[in-house]
N, C-alpha and C. Protein backbone atom coordinates (compact mmCIF):
# COMPACT_ATOMS: atom_id res chain seq x y z
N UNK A 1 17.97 1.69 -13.86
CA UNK A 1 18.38 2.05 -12.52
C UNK A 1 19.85 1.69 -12.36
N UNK A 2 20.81 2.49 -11.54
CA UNK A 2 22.06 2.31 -11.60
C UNK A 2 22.51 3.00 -9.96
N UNK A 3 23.45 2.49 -9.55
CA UNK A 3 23.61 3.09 -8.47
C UNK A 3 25.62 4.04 -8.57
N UNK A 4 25.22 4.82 -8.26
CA UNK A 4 26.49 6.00 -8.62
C UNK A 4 27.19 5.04 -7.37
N UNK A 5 26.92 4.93 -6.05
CA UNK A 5 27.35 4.41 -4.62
C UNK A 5 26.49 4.38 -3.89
N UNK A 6 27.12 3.91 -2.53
CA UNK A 6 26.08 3.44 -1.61
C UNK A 6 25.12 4.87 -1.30
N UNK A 7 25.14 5.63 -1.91
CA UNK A 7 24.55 6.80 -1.23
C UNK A 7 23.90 7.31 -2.13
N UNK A 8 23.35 6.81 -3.59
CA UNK A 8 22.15 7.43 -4.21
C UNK A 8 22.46 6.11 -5.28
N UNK A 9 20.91 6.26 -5.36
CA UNK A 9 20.33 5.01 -6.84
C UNK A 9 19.58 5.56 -7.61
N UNK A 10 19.96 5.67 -8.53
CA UNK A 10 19.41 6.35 -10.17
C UNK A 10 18.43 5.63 -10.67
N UNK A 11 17.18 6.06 -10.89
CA UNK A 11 15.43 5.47 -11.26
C UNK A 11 15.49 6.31 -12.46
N UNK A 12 15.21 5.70 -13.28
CA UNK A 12 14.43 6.48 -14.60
C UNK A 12 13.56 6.96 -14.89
N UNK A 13 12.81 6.72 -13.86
CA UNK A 13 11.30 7.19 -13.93
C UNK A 13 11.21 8.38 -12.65
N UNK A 14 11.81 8.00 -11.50
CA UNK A 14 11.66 8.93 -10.78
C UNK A 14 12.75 9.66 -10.53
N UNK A 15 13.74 9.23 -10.67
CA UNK A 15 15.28 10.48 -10.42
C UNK A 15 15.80 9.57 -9.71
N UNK A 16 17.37 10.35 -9.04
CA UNK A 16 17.68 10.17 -7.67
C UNK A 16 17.18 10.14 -6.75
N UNK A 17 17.57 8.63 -6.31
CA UNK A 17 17.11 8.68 -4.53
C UNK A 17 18.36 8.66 -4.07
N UNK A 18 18.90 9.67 -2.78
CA UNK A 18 20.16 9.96 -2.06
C UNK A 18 19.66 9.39 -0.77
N UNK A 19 21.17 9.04 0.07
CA UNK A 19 21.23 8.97 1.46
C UNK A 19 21.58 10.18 1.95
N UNK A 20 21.01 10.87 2.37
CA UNK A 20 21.36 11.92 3.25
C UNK A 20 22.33 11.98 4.55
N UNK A 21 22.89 13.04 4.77
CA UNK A 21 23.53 13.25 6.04
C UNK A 21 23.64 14.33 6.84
N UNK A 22 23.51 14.35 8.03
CA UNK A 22 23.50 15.58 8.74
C UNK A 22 25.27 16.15 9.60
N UNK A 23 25.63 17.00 9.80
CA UNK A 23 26.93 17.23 10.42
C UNK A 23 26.63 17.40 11.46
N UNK A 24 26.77 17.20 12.89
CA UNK A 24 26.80 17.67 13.76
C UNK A 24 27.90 19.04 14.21
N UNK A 25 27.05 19.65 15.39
CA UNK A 25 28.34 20.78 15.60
C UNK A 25 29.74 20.32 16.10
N UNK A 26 29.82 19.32 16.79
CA UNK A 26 30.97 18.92 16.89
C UNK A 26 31.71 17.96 16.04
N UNK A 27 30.95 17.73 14.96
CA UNK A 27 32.01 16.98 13.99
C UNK A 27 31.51 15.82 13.75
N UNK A 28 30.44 15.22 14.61
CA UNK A 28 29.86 14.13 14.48
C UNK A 28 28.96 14.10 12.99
N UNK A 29 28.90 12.45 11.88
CA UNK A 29 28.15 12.95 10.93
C UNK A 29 27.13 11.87 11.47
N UNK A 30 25.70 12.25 11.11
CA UNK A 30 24.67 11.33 11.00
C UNK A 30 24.15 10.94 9.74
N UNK A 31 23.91 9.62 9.60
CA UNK A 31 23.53 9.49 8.22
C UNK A 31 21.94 9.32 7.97
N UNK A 32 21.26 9.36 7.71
CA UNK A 32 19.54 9.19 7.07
C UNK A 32 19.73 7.93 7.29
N UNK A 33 18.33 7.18 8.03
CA UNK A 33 17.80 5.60 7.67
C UNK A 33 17.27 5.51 6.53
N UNK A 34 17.44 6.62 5.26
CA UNK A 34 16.66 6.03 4.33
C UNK A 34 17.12 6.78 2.82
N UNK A 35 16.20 6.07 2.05
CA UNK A 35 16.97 6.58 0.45
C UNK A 35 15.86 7.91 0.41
N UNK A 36 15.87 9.08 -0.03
CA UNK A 36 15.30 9.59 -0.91
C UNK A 36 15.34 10.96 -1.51
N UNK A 37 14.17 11.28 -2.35
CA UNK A 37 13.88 12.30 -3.18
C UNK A 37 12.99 13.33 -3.38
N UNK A 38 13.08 14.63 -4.15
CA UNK A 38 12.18 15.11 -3.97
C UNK A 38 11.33 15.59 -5.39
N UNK A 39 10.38 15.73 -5.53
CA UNK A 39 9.32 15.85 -7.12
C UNK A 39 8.86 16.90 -6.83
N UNK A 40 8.46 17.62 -7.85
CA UNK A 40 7.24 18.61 -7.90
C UNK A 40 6.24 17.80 -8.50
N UNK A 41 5.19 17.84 -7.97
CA UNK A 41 3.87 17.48 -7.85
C UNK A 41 2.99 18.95 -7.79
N UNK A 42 2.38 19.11 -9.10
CA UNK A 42 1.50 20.57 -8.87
C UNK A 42 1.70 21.54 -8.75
N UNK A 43 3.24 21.89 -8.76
CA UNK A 43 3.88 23.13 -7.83
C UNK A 43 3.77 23.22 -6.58
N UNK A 44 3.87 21.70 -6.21
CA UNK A 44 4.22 21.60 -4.77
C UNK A 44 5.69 20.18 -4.49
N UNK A 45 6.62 20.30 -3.73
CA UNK A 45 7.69 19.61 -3.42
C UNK A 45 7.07 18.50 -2.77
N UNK A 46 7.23 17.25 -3.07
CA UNK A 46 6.59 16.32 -2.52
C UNK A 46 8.01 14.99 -2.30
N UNK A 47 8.30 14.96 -1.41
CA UNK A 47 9.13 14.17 -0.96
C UNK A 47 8.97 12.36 -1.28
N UNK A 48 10.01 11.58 -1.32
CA UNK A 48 9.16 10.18 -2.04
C UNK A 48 10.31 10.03 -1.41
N UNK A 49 10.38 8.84 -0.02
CA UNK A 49 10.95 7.92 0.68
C UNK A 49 10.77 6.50 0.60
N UNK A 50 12.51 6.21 0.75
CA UNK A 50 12.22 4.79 0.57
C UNK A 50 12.83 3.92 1.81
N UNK A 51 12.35 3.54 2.95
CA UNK A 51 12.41 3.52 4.01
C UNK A 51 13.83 2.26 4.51
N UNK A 52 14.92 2.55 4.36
CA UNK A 52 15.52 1.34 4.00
C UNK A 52 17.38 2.20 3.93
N UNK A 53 18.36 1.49 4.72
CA UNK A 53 19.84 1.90 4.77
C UNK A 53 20.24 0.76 3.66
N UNK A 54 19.71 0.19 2.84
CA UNK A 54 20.05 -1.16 2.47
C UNK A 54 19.72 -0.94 0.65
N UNK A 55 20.73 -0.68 0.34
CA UNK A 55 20.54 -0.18 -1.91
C UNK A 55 19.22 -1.00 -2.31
N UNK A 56 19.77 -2.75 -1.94
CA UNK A 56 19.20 -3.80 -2.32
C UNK A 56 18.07 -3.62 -2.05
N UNK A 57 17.47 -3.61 -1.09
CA UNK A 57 16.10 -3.44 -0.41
C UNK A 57 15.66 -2.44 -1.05
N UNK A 58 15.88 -0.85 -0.84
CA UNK A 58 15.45 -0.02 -1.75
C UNK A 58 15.05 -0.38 -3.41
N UNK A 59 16.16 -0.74 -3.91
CA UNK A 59 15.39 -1.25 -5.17
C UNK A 59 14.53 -1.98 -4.70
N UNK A 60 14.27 -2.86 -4.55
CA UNK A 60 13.18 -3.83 -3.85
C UNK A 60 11.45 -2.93 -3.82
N UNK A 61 11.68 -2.26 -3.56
CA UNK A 61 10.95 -0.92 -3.23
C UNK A 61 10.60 -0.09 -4.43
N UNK A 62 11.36 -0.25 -5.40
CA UNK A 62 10.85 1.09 -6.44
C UNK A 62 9.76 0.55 -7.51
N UNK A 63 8.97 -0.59 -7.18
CA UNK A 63 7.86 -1.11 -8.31
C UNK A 63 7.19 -0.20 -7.39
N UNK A 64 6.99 -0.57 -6.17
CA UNK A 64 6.10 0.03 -5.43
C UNK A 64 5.88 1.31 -5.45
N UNK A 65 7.19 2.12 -5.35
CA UNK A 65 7.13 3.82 -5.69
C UNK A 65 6.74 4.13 -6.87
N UNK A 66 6.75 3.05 -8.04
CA UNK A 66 6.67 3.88 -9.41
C UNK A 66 4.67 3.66 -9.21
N UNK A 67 4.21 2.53 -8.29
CA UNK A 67 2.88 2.41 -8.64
C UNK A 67 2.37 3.54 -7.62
N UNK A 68 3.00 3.74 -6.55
CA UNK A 68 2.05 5.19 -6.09
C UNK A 68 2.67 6.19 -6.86
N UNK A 69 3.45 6.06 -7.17
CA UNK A 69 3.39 7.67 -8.27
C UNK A 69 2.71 7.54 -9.63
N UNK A 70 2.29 6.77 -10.04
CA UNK A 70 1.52 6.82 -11.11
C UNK A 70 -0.11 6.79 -10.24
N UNK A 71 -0.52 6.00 -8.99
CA UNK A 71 -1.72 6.34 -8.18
C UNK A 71 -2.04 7.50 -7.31
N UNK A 72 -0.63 8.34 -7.69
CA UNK A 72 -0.93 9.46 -6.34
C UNK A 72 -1.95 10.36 -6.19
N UNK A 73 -2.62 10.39 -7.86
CA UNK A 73 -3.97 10.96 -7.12
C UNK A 73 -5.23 10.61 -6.60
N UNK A 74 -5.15 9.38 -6.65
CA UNK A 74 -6.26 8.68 -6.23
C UNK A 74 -5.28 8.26 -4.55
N UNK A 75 -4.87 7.73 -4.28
CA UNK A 75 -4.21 7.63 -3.26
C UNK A 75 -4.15 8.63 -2.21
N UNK A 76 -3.93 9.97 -2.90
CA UNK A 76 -4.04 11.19 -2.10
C UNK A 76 -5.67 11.50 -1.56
N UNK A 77 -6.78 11.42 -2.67
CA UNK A 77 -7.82 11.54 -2.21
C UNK A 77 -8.27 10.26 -1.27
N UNK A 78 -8.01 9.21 -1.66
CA UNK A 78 -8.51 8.38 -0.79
C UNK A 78 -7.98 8.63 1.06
N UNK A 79 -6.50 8.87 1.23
CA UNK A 79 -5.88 9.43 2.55
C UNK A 79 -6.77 10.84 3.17
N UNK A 80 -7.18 11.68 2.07
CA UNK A 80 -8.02 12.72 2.42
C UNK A 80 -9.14 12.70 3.18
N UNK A 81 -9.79 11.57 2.41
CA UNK A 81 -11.22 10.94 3.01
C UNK A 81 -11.33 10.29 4.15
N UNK A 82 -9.88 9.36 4.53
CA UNK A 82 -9.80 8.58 5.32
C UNK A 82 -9.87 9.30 6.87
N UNK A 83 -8.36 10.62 6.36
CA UNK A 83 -8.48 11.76 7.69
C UNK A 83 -9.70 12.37 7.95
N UNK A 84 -10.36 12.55 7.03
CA UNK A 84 -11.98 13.80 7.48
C UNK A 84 -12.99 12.03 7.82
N UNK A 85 -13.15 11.37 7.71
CA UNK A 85 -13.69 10.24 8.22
C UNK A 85 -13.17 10.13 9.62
N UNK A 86 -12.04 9.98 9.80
CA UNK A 86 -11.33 9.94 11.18
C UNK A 86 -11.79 10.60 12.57
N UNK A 87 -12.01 12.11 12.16
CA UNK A 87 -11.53 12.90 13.27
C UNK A 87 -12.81 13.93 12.93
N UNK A 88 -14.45 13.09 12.29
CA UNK A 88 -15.58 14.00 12.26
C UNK A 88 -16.52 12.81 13.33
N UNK A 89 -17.05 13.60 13.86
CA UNK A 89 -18.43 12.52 14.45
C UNK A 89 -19.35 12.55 13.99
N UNK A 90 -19.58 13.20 12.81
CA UNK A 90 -20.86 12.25 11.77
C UNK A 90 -20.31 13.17 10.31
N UNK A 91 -20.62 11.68 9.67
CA UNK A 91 -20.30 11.67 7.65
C UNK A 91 -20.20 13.44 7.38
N UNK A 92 -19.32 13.36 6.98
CA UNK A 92 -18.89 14.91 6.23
C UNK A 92 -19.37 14.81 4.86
N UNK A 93 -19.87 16.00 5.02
CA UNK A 93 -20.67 16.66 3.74
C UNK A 93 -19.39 16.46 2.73
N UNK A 94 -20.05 17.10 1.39
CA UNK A 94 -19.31 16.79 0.30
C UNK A 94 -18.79 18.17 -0.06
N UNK A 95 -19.40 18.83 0.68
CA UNK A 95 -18.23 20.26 0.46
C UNK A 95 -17.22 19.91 1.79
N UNK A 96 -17.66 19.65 2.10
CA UNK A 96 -16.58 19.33 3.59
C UNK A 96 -15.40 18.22 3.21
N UNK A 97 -15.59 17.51 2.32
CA UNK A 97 -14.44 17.01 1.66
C UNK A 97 -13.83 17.25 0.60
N UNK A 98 -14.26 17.83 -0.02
CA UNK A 98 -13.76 19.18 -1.02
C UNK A 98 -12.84 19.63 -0.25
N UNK A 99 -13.57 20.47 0.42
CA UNK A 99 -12.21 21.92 1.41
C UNK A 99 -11.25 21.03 2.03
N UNK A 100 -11.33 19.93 2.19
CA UNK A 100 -10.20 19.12 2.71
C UNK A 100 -9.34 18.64 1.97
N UNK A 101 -9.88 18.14 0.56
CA UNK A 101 -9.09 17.63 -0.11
C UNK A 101 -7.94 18.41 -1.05
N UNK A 102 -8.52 20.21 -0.41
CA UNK A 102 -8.19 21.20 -1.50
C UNK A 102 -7.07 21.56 -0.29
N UNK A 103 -7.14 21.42 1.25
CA UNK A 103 -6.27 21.94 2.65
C UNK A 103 -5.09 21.07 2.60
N UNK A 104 -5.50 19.74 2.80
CA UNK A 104 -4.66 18.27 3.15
C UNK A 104 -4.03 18.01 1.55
N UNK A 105 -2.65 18.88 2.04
CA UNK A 105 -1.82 18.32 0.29
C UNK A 105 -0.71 17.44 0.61
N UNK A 106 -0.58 16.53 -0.17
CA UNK A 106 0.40 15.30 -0.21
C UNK A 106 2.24 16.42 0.00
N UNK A 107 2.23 15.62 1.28
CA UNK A 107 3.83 16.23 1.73
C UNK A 107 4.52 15.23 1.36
N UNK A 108 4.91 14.51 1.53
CA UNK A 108 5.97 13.05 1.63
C UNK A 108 5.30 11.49 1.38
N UNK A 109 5.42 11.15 0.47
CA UNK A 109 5.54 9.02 0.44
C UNK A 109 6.42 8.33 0.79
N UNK A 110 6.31 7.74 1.76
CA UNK A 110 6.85 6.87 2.57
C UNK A 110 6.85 5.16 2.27
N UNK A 111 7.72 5.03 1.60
CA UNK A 111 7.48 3.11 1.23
C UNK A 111 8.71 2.51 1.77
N UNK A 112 7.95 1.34 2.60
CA UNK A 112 8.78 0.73 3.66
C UNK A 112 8.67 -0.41 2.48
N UNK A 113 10.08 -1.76 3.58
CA UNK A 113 10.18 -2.60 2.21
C UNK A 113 9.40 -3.84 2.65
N UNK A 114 8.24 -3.66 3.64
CA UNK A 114 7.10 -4.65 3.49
C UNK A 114 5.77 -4.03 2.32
N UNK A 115 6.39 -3.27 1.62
CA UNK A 115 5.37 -2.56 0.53
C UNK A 115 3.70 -1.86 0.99
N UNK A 116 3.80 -1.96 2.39
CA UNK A 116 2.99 -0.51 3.39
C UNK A 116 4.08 0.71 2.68
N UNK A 117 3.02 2.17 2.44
CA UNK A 117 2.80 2.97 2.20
C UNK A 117 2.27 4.41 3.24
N UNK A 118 3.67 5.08 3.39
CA UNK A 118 2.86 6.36 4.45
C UNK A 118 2.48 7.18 3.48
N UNK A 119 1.44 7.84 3.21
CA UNK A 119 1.21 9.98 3.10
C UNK A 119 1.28 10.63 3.95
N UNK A 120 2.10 11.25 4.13
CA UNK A 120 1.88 12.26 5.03
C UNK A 120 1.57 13.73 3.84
N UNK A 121 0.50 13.74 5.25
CA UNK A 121 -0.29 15.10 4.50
C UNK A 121 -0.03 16.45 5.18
N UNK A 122 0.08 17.96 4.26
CA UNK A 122 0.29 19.44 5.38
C UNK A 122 -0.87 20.03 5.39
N UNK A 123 -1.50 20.37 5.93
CA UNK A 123 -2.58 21.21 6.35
C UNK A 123 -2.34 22.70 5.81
N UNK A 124 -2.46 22.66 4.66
CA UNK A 124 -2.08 24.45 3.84
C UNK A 124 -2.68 25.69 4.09
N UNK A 125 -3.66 25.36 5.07
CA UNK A 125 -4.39 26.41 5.34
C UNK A 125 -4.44 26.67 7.14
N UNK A 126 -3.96 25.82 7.68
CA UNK A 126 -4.02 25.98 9.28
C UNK A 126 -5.05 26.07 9.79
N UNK A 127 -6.08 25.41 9.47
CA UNK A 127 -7.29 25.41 10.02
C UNK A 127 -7.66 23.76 10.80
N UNK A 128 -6.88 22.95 10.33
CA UNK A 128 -7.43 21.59 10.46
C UNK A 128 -6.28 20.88 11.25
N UNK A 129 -5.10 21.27 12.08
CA UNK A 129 -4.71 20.80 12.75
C UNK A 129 -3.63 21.47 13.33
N UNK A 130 -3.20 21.67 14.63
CA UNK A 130 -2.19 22.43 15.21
C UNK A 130 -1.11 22.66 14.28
N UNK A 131 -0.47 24.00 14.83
CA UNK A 131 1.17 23.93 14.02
C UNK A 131 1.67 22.86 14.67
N UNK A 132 2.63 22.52 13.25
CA UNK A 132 3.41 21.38 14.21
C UNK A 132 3.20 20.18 13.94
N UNK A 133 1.94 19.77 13.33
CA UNK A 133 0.92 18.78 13.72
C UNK A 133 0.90 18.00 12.08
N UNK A 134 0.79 16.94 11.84
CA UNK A 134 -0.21 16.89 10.18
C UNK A 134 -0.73 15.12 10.22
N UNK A 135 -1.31 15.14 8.95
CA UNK A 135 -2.24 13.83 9.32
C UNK A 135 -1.11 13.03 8.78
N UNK A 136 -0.87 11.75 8.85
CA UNK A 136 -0.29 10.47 8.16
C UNK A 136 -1.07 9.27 7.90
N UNK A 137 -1.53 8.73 6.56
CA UNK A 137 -2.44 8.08 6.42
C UNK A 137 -1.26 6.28 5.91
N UNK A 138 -1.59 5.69 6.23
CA UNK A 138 -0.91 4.49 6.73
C UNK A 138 -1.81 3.44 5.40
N UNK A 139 -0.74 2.93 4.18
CA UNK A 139 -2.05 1.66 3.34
C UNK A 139 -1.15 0.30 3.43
N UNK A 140 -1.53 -0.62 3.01
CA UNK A 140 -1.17 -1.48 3.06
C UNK A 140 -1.06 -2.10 1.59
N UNK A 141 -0.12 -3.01 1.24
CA UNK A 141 0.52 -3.44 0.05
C UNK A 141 -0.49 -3.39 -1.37
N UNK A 142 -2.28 -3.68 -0.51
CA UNK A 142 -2.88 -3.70 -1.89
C UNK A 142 -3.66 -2.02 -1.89
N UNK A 143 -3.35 -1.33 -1.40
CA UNK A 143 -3.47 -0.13 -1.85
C UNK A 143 -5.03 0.47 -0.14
N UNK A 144 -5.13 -0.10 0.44
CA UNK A 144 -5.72 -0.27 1.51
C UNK A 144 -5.53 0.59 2.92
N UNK A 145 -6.66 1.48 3.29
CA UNK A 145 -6.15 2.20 4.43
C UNK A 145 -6.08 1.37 5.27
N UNK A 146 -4.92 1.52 6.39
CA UNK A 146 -5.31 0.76 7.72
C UNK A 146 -4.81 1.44 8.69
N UNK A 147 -4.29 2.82 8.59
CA UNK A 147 -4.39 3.35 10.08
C UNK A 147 -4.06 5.09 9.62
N UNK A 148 -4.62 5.69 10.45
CA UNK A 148 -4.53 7.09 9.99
C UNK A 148 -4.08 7.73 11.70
N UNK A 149 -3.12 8.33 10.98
CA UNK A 149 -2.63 9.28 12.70
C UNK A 149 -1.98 10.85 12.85
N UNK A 150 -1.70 10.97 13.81
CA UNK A 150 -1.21 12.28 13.52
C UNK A 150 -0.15 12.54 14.08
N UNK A 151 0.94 13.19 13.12
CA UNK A 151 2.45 12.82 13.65
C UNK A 151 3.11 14.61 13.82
N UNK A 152 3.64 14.27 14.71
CA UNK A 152 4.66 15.83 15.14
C UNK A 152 5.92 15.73 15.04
C-alpha cells in the first residue's frame, strides 16, 4: 500500500481508493468524507468505502475491507436474509429467499473506522422496494447483523 497523496491510497489487493470531489456551479469545490473505489463483482460495479477524510485511519480500515471482500458472499447472503426477515410477518419460504437473494444485489461496502460494516443493497428488479429506496444492512466488527434499514 502506498499513498500517491492525500487523495488516493494504493491497496494491492483491492486498487485505488480516491478522495473524490464535486465542483460546484459557482466555483465552489466539495470534497468526499471518504476514501473510495469501485470493483466489478459478477458484472456488477460494486462500490467499497472507506468511511474516513483521514489516509491514516483509512489504512486502519483496509484489514477490514480485504476481510469483507474475501466474505462478500457470505456477507451478502447473510444481509439478504436479514432484509426478507425484517420487513415479512412470518418466516419466508425458501424460494422467497432465493428470489431475494437473486433481487437484493450488493451496491456499495461501507467500512467505518470502528470496523462496523454497511451493505447497501439495489433492488434489481423493482419489486421489493420504492424507486429511490434500497435496503442497508448494518454488521458489527465480528461479522454480526445489528441493524437493517432503509435509506433514500
Amino acid at each position: 500500500m502506498t499513498t500517491h497523496s492525500d487523495s488516493a491510497i494504493v491497496d494491492e489487493t483491492l486498487g485505488t481508493f480516491v478522495r473524490g470531489h464535486h465542483i460546484l456551479s459557482d466555483g465552489v469545490r466539495l470534497d468526499d468524507d471518504y476514501f473510495s473505489l469501485t470493483r466489478n463483482i459478477d458484472g456488477r460495479d460494486v462500490g467499497f468505502i472507506a468511511h474516513s477524510v483521514d489516509s491514516d485511519a483509512v489504512r486502519g480500515m483496509l484489514p477490514r475491507l480485504h476481510h469483507v471482500f474475501d466474505q462478500l458472499q457470505r456477507l451478502h447472503h447473510q444481509a439478504v436474509e436479514a432484509v426478507v426477515y425484517e420487513f415479512s410477518e412470518d418466516p419466508p419460504s425458501t424460494e422467497e429467499l432465493d428470489d431475494a437473494l437473486r433481487d437484493l444485489a450488493l451496491d456499495a461496502v461501507v467500512v467505518f473506522p470502528d470496523n462496523e460494516v454497511v451493505l447497501d443493497l439495489a433492488d434489481t428488479c423493482g419489486s421489493h422496494f420504492m424507486d429511490g429506496y434500497w435496503p442497508a444492512v448494518r454488521f458489527n466488527g465480528d461479522d454480526n447483523v445489528v441493524k437493517v434499514t432503509v435509506e433514500s
